[in-house]
C-alpha atoms as a PDB file:
ATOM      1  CA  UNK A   1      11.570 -96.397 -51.950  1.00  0.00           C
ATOM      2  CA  UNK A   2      14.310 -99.389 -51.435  1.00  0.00           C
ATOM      3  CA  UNK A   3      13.947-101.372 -48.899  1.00  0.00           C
ATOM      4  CA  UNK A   4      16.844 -99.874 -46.094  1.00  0.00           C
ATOM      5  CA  UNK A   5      15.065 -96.523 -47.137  1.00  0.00           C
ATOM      6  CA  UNK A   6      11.235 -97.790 -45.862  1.00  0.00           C
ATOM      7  CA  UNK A   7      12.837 -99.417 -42.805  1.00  0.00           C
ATOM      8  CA  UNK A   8      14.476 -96.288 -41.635  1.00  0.00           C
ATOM      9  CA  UNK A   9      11.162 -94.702 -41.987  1.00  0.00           C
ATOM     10  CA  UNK A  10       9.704 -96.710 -39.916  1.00  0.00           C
ATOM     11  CA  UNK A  11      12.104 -96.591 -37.019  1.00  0.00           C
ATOM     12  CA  UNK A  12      11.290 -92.874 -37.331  1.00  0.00           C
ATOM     13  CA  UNK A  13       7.508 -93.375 -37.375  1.00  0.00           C
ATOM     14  CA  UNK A  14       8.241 -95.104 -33.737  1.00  0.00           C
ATOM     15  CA  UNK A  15      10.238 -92.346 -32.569  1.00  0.00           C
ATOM     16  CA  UNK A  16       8.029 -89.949 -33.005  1.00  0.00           C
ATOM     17  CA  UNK A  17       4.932 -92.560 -31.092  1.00  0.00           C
ATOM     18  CA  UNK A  18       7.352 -93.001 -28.710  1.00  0.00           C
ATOM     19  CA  UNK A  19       7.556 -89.085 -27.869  1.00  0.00           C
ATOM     20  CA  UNK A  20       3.611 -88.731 -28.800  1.00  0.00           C
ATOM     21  CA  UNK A  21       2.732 -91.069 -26.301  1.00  0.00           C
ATOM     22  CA  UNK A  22       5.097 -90.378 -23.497  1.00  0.00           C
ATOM     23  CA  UNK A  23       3.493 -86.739 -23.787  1.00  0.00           C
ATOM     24  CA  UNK A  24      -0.099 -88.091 -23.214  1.00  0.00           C
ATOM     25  CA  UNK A  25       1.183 -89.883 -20.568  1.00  0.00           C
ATOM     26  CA  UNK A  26       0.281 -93.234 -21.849  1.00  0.00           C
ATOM     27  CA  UNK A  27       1.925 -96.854 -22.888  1.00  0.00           C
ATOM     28  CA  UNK A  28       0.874 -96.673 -27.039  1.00  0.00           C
ATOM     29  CA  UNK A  29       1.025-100.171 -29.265  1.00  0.00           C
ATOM     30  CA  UNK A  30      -0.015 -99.594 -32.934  1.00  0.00           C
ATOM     31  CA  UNK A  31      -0.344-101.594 -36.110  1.00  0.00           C
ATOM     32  CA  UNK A  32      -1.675-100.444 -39.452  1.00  0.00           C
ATOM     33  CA  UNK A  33      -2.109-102.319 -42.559  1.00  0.00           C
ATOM     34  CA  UNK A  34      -3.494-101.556 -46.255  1.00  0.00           C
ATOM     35  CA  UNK A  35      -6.137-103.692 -46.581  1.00  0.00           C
ATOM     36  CA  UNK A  36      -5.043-104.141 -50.638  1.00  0.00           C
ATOM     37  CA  UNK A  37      -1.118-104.732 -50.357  1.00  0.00           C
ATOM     38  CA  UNK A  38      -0.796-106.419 -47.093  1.00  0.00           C
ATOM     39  CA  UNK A  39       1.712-104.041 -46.380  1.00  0.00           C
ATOM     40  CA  UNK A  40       1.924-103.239 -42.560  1.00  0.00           C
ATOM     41  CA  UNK A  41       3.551-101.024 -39.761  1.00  0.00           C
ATOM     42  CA  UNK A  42       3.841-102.025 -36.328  1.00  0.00           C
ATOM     43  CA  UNK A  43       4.986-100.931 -32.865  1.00  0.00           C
ATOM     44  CA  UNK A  44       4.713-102.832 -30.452  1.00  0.00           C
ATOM     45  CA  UNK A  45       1.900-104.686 -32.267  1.00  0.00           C
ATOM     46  CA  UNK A  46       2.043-108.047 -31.730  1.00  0.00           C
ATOM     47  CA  UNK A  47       1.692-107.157 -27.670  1.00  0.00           C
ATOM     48  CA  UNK A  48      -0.937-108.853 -25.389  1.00  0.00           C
ATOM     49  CA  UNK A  49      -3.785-105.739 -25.842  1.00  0.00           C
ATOM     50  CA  UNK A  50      -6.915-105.076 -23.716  1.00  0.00           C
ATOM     51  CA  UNK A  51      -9.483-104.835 -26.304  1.00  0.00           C
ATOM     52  CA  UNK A  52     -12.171-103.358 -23.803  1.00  0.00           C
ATOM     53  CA  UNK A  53     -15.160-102.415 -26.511  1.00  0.00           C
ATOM     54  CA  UNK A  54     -13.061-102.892 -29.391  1.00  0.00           C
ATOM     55  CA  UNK A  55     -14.328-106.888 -28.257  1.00  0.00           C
ATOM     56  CA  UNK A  56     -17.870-106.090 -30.175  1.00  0.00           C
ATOM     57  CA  UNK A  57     -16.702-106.253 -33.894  1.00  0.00           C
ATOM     58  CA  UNK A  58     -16.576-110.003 -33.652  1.00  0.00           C
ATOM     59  CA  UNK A  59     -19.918-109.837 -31.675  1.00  0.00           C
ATOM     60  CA  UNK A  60     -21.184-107.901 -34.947  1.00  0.00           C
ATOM     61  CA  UNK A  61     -19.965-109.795 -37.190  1.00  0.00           C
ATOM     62  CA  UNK A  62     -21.663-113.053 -35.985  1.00  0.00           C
ATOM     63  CA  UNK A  63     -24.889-111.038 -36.120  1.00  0.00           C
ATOM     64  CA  UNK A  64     -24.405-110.230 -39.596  1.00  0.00           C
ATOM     65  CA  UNK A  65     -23.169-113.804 -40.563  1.00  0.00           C
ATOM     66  CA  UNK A  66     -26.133-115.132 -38.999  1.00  0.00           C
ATOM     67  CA  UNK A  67     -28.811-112.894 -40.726  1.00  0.00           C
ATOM     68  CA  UNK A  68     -27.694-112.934 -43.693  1.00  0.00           C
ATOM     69  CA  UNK A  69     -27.758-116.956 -43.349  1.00  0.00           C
ATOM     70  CA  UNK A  70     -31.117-116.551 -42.469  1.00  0.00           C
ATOM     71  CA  UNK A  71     -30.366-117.982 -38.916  1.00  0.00           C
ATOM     72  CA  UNK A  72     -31.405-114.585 -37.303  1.00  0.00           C
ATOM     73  CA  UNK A  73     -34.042-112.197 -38.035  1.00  0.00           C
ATOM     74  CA  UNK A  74     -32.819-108.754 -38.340  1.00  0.00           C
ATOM     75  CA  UNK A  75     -36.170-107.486 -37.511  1.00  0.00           C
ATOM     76  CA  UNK A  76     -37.286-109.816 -34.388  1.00  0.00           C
ATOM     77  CA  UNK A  77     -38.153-107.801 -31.904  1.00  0.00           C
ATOM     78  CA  UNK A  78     -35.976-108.084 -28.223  1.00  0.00           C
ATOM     79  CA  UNK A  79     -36.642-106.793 -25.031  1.00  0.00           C
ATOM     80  CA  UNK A  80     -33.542-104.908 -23.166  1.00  0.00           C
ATOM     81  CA  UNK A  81     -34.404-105.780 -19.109  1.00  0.00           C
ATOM     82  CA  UNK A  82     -33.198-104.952 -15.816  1.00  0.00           C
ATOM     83  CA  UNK A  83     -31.370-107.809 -16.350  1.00  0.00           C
ATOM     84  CA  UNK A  84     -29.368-106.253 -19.181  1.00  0.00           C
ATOM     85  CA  UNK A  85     -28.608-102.742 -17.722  1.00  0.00           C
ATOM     86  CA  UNK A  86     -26.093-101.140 -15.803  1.00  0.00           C
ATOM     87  CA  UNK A  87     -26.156 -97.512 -16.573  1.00  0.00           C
ATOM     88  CA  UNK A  88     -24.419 -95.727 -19.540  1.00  0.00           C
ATOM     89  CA  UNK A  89     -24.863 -95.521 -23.093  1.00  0.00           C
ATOM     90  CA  UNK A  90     -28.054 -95.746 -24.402  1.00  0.00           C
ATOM     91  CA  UNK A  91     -30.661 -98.290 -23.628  1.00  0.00           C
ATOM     92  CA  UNK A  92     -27.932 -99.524 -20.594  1.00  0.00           C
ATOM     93  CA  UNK A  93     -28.816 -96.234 -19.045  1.00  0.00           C
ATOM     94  CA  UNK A  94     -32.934 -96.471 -19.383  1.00  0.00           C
ATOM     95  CA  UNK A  95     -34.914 -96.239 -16.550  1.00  0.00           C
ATOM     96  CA  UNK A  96     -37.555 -99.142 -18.078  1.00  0.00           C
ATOM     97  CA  UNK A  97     -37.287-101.852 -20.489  1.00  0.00           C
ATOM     98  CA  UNK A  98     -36.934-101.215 -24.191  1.00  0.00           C
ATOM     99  CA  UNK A  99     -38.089-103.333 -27.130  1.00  0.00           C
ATOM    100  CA  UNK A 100     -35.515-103.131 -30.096  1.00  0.00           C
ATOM    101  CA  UNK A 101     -34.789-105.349 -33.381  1.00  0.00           C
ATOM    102  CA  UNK A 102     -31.866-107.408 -33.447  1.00  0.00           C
ATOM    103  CA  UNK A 103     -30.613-105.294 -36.126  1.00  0.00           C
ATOM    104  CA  UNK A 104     -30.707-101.959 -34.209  1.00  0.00           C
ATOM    105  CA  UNK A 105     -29.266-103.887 -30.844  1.00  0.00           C
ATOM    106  CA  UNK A 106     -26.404-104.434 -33.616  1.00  0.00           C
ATOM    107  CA  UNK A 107     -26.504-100.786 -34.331  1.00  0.00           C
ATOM    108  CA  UNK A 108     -26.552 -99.346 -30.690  1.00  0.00           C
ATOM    109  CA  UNK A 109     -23.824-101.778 -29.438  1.00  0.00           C
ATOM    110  CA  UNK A 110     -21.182-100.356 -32.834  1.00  0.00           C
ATOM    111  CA  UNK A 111     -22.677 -96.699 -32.685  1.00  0.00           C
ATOM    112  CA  UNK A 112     -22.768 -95.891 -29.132  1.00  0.00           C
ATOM    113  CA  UNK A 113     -20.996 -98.791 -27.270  1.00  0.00           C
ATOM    114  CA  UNK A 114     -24.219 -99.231 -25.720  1.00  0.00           C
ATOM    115  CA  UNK A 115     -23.283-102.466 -23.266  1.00  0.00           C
ATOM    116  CA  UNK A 116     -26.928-103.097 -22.368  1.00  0.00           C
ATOM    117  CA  UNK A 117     -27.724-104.070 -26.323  1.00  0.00           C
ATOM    118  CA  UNK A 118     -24.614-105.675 -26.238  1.00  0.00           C
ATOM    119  CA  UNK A 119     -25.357-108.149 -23.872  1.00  0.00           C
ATOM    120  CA  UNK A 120     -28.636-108.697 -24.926  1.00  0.00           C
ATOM    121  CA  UNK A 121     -27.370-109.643 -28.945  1.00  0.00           C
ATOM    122  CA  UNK A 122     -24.301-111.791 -27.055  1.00  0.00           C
ATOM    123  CA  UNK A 123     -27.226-113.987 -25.449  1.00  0.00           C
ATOM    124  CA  UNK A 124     -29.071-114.166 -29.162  1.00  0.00           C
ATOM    125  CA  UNK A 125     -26.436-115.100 -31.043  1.00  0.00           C
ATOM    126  CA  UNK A 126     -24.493-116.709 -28.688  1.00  0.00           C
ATOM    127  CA  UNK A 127     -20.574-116.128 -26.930  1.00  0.00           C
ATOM    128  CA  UNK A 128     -20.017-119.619 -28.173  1.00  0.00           C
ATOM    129  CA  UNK A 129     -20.948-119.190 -31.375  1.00  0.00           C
ATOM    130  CA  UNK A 130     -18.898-115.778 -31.897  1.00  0.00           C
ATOM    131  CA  UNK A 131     -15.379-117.996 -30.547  1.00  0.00           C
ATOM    132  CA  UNK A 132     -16.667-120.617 -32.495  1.00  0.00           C
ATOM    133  CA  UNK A 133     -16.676-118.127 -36.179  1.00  0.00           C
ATOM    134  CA  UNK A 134     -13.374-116.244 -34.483  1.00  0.00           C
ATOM    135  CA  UNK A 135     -11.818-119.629 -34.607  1.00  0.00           C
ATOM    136  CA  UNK A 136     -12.425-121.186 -38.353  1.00  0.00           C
ATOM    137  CA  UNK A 137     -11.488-117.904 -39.337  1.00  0.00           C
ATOM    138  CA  UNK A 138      -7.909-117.531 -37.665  1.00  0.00           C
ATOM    139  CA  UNK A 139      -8.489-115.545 -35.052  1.00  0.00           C
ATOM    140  CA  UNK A 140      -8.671-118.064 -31.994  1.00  0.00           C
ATOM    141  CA  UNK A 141      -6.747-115.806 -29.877  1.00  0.00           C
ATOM    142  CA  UNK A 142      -9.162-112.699 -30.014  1.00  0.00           C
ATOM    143  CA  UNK A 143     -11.274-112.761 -26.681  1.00  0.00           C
ATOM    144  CA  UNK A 144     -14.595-111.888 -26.236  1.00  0.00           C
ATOM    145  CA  UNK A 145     -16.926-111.400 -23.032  1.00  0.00           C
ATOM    146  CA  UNK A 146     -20.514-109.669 -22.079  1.00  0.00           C
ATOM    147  CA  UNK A 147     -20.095-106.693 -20.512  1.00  0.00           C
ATOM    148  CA  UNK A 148     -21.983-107.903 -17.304  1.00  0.00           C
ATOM    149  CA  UNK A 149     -19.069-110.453 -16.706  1.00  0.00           C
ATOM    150  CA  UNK A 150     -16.628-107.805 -16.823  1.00  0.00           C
ATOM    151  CA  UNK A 151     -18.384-105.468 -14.342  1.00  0.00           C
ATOM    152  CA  UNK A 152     -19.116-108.635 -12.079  1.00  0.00           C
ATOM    153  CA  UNK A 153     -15.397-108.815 -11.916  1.00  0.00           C
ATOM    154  CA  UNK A 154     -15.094-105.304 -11.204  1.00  0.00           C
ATOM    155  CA  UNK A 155     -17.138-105.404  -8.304  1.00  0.00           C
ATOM    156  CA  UNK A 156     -15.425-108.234  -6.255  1.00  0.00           C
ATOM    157  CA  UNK A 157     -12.713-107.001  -6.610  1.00  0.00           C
ATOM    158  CA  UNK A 158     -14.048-103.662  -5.074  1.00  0.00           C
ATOM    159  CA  UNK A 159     -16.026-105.743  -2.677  1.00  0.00           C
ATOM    160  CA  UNK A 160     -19.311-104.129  -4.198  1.00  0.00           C
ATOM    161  CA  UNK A 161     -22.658-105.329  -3.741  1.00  0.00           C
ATOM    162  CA  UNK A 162     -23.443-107.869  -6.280  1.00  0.00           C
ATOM    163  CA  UNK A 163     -25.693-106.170  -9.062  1.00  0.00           C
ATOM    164  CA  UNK A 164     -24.879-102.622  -7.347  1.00  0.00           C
ATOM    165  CA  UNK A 165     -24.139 -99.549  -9.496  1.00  0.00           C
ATOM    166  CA  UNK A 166     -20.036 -99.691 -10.242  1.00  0.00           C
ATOM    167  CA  UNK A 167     -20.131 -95.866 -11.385  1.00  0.00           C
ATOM    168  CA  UNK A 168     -21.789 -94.536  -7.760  1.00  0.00           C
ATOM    169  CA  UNK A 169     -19.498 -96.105  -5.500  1.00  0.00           C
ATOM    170  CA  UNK A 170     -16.083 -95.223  -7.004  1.00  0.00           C
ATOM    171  CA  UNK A 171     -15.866 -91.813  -5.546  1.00  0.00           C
ATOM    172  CA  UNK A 172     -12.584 -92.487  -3.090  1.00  0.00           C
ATOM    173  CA  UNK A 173     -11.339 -95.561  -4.617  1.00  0.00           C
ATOM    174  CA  UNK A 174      -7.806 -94.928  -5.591  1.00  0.00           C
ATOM    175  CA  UNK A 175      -6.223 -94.466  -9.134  1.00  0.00           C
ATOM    176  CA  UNK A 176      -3.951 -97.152  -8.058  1.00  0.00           C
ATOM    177  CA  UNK A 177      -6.104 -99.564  -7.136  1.00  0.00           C
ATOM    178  CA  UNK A 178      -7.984 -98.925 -10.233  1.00  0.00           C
ATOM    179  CA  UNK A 179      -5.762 -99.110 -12.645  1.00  0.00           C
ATOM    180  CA  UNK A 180      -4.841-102.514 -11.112  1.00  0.00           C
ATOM    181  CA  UNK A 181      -8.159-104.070 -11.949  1.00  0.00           C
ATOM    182  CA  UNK A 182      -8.553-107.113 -13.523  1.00  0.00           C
ATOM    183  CA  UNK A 183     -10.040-105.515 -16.739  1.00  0.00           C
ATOM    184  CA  UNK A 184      -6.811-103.688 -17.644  1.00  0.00           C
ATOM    185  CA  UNK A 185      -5.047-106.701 -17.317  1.00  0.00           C
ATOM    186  CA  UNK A 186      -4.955-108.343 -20.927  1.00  0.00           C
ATOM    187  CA  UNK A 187      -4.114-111.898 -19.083  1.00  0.00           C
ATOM    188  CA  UNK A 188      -7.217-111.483 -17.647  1.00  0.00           C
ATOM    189  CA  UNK A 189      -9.536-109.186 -19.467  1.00  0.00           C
ATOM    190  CA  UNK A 190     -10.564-109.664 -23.363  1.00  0.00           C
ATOM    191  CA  UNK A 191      -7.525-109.145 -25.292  1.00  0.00           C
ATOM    192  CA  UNK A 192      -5.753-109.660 -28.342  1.00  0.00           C
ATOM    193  CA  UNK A 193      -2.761-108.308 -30.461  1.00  0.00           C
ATOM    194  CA  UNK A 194      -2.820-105.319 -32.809  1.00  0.00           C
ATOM    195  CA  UNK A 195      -1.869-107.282 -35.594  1.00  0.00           C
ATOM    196  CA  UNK A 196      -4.783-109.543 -35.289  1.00  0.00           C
ATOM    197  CA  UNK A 197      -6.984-106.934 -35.054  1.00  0.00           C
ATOM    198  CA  UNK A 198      -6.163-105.267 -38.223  1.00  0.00           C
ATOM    199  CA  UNK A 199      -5.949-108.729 -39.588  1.00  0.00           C
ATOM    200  CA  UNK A 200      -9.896-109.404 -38.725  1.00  0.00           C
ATOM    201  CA  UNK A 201     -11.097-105.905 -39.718  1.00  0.00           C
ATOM    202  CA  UNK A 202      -9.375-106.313 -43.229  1.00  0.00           C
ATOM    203  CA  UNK A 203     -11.149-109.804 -43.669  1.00  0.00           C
ATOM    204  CA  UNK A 204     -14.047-108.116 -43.515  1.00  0.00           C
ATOM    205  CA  UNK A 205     -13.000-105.089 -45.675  1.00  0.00           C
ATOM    206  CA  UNK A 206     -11.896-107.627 -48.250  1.00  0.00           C
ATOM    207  CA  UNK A 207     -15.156-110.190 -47.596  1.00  0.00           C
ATOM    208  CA  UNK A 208     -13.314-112.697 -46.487  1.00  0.00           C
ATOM    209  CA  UNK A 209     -14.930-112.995 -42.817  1.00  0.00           C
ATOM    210  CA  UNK A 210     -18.232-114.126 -44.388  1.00  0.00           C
ATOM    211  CA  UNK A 211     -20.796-113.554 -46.731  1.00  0.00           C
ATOM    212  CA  UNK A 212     -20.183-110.497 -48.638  1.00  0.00           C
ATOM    213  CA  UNK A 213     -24.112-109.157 -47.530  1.00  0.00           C
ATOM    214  CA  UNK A 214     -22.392-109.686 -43.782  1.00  0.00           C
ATOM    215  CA  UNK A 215     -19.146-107.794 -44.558  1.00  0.00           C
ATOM    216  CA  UNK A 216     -21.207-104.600 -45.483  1.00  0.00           C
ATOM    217  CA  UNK A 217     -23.787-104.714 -43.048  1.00  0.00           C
ATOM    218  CA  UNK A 218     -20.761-104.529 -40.592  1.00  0.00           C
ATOM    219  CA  UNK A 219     -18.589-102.009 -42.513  1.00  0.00           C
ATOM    220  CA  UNK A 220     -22.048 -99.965 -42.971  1.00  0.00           C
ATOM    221  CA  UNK A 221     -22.829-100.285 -38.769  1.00  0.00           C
ATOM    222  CA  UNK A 222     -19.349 -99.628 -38.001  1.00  0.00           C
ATOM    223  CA  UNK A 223     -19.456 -96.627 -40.279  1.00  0.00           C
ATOM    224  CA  UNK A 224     -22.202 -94.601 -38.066  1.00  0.00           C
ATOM    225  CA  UNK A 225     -19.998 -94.694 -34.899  1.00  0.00           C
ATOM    226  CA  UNK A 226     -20.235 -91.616 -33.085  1.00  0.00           C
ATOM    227  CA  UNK A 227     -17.567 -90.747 -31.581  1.00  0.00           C
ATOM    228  CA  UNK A 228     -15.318 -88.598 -33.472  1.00  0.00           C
ATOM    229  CA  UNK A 229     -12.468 -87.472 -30.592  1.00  0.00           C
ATOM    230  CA  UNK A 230     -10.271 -90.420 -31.325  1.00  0.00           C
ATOM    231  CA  UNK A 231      -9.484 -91.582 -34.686  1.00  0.00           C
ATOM    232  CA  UNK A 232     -11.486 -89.306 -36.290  1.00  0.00           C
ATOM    233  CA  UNK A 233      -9.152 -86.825 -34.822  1.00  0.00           C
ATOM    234  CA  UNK A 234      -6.012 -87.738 -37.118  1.00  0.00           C
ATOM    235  CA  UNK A 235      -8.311 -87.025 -40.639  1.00  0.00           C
ATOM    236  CA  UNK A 236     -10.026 -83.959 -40.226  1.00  0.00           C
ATOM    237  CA  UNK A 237      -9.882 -83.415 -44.550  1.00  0.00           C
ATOM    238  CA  UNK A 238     -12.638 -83.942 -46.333  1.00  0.00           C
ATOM    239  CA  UNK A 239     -13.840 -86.776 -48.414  1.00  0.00           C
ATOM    240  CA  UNK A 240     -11.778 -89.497 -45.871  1.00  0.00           C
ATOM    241  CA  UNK A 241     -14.279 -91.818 -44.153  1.00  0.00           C
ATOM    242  CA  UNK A 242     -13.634 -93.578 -40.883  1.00  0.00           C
ATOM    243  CA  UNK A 243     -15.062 -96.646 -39.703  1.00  0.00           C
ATOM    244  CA  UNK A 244     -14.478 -97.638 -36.256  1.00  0.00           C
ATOM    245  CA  UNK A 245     -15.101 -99.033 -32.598  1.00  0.00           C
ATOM    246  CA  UNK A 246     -13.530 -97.590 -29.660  1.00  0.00           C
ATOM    247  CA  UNK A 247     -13.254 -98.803 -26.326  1.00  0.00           C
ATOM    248  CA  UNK A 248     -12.378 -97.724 -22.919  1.00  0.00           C
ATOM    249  CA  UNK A 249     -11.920 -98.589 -19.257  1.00  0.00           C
ATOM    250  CA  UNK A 250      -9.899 -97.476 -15.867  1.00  0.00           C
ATOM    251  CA  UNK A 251      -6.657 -98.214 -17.500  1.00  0.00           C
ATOM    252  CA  UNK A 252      -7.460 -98.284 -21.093  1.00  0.00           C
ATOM    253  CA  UNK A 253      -8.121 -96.227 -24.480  1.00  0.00           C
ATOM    254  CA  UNK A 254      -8.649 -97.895 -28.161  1.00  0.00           C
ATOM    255  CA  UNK A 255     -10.102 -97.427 -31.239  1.00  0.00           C
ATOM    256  CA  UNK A 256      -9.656-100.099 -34.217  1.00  0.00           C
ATOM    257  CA  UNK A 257     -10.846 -99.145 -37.425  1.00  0.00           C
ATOM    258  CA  UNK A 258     -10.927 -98.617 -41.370  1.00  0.00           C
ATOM    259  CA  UNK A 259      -9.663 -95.186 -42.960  1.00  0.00           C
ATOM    260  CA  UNK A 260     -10.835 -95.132 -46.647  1.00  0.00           C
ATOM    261  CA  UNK A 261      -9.074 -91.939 -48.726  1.00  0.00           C
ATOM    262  CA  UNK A 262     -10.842 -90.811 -51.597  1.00  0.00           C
ATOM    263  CA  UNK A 263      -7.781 -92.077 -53.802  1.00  0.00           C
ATOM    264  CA  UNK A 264      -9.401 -95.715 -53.352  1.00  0.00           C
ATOM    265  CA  UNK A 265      -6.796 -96.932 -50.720  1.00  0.00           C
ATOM    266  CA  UNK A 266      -7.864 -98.647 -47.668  1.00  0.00           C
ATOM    267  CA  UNK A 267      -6.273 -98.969 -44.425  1.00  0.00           C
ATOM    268  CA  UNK A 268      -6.736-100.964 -41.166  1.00  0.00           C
ATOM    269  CA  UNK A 269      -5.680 -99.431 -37.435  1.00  0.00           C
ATOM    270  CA  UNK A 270      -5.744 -99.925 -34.297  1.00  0.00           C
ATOM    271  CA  UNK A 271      -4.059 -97.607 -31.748  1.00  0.00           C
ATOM    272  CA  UNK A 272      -4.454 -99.633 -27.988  1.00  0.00           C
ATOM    273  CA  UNK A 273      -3.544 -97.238 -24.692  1.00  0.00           C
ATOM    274  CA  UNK A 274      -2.647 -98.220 -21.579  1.00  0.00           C
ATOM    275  CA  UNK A 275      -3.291 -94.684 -19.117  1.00  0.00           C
ATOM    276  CA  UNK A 276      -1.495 -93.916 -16.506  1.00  0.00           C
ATOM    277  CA  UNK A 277      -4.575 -92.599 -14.720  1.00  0.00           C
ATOM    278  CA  UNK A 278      -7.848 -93.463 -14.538  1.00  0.00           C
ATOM    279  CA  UNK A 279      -9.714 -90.294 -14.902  1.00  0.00           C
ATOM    280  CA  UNK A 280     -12.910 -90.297 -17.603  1.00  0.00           C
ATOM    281  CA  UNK A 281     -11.866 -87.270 -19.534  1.00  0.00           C
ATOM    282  CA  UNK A 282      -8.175 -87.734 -20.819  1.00  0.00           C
ATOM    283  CA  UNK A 283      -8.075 -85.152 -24.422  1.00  0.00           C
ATOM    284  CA  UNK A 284      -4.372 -85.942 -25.011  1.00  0.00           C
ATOM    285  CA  UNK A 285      -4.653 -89.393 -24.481  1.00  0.00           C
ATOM    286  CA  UNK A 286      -7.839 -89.406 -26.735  1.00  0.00           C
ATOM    287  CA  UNK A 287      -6.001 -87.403 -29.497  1.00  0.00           C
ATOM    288  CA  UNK A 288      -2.876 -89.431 -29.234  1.00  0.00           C
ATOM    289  CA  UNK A 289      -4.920 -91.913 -30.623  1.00  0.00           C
ATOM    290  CA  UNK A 290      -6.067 -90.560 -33.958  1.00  0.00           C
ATOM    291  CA  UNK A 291      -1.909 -89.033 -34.251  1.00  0.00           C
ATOM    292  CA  UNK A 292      -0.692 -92.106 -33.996  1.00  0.00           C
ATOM    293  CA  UNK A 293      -2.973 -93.870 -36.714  1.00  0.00           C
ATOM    294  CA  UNK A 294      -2.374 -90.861 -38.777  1.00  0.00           C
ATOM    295  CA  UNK A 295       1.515 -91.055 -38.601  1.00  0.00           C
ATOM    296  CA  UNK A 296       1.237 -94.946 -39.492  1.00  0.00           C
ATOM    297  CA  UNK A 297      -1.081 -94.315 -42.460  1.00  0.00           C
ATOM    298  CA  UNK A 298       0.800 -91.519 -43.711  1.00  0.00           C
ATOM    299  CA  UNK A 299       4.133 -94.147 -43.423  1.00  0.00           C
ATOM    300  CA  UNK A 300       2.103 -96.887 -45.263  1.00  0.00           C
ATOM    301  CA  UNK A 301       1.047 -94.201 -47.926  1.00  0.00           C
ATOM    302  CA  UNK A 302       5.036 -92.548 -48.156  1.00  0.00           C
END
């Protein structure tokens, strides 16, 4: 294909996010890339982004680059406190304290997006340490935060109770005022590009983001993820294998990830969503996400 030829292809690729996305009811920004060429497809990708739990891959990557340095044991045993949760996924929803390896904290905080484990490995490894490794490798501008900070935030600016449950008292509080929080806002939430995102998860594709024994304990984690209503949703045929991390809040839907085809080719995505409501069950907006990686794959692929 010459090069006027791919262009106009990709102009129509937009097009037809543009039209996906305005039927979800949602802001889309895309960028693919195959992790072997270099080639790439954008739109809008090299926008501000709210990463919301898209924000742990860097948080499991300095896990793995510290175990397999020998810095971290994989099997030490941590305790997840009331200090940790917050109700949700997994151990962050336990009534009582849990006892976990670092290793499976890793797993729970990729798998399920639980935020309690996440927290808990952010404090063993260390935030400063994860901006530190985000840094020498490039990718300075890629923020990163514990969960409890963000949900701190969240509750002065509802004028909650310090420490209170966020999810109980919402009943009443406006979509408006919701979607106005600060943890949509990518100047003041966690945030990053597209682009760079792609960028980091093909570093560690290509095991360039640290020891090769960390690259595939993090493409192996990020391989288990359970949530298949998203990406997963744009590759229902067999023998293509997703590896991902979504992430979600009032105003925002993500997943980044890795779509291997059994023809050997590997590609990076990351579809980011700004809503225009802040409802927890949004299918279209959900399955705009995995039509939107498919469409740049398939232009990448063309």
């Amino acid at each position: 294909m010459s090069i006027a030829a791919h262009a106009a292809g990709a102009d129509q690729v937009r097009t037809v996010l543009s039209y996906t996305f305005a039927q979800a009811g949602v802001e889309g920004f895309v960028h693919a890339r195959d992790i072997d060429t270099g080639a790439e497809f954008a739109h809008h990708g090299d926008s501000r982004v709210v990463l919301a739990s898209v924000f742990k891959i860097p948080i499991v990557l300095e896990y793995a680059r510290q175990a397999a340095a020998g810095r971290l044991d994989r099997a030490g045993r941590h305790m997840v406190t009331a200090a940790h949760r917050a109700g949700g996924s997994g151990t962050d929803g336990c009534l009582y304290d849990v006892e976990m390896s670092a290793r499976d904290l890793a797993f729970m905080m990729m798998t399920i997006s639980d935020n309690a484990a996440t927290d808990l490995l952010l404090d063993i490894v260390g935030i400063d340490r994860v901006r530190k490794t985000l840094e020498e490798l490039g990718f300075a501008g890629l923020g990163v935060s514990s969960s409890r900070a963000l949900d701190d935030d969240i509750r002065r600016e509802l004028g909650f109770a310090p420490g209170s449950s966020i999810d109980d008292q919402l009943a009443g509080i406006s979509d408006e005022r919701l979607l106005a929080l600060g943890v949509s806002d990518p100047e003041r939430s966690p945030s990053s590009t597209p682009r760079q995102v792609t960028a980091l998860l093909a570093a560690i594709w290509r095991n360039e983001a640290g020891p090769a024994e960390a690259c595939a304990e993090v493409r192996g984690i990020m391989s288990q993820q359970v949530w298949q209503h998203r990406l997963v949703a744009g590759f229902p045929e067999a023998g293509v294998k997703i590896a991902g991390k979504t992430g979600t809040d009032f105003a925002v839907r993500n997943e980044a990830g890795v779509v291997e085809f059994p023809d050997g080719k590997r590609y990076a995505v990351g579809v980011f969503l700004r809503t225009s409501s802040a409802a927890g069950r949004q299918p279209l907006a959900d399955r705009a996400i995995g039509q939107a990686a498919r469409a740049a794959i398939d232009h990448l692929r063309s």
